[in-house]
Protein backbone atom coordinates (compact mmCIF):
# COMPACT_ATOMS: atom_id res chain seq x y z
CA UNK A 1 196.55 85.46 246.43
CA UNK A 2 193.26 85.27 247.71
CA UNK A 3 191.40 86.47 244.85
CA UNK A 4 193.32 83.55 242.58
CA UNK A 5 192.21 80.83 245.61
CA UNK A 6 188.38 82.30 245.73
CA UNK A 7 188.62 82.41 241.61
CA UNK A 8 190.21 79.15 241.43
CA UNK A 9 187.39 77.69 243.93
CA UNK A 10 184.68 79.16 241.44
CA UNK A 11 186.30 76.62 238.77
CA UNK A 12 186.34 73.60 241.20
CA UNK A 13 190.47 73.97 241.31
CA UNK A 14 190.78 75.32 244.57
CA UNK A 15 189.98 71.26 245.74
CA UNK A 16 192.74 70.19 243.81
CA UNK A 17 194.86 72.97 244.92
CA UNK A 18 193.72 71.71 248.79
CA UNK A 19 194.58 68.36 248.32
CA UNK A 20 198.38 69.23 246.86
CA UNK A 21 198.53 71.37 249.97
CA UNK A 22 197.33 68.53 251.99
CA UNK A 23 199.91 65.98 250.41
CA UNK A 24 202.84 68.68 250.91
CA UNK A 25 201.96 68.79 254.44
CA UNK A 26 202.39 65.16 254.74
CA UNK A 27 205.61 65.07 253.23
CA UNK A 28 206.89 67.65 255.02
């Protein structure tokens, strides 16, 4: 998993994928 986050972060997803974290932690 944490070669998909750091490859994901190269693209500029890995901020999207932090704010759907984010918003799942408030939720929860």
């Amino acid at each position: 998993m944490v070669s998909k986050n750091t490859a994901k972060e190269k693209k500029g997803g890995g901020v999207r994928e932090k704010q759907r974290a984010e918003e799942k932690s408030e939720q929860m």
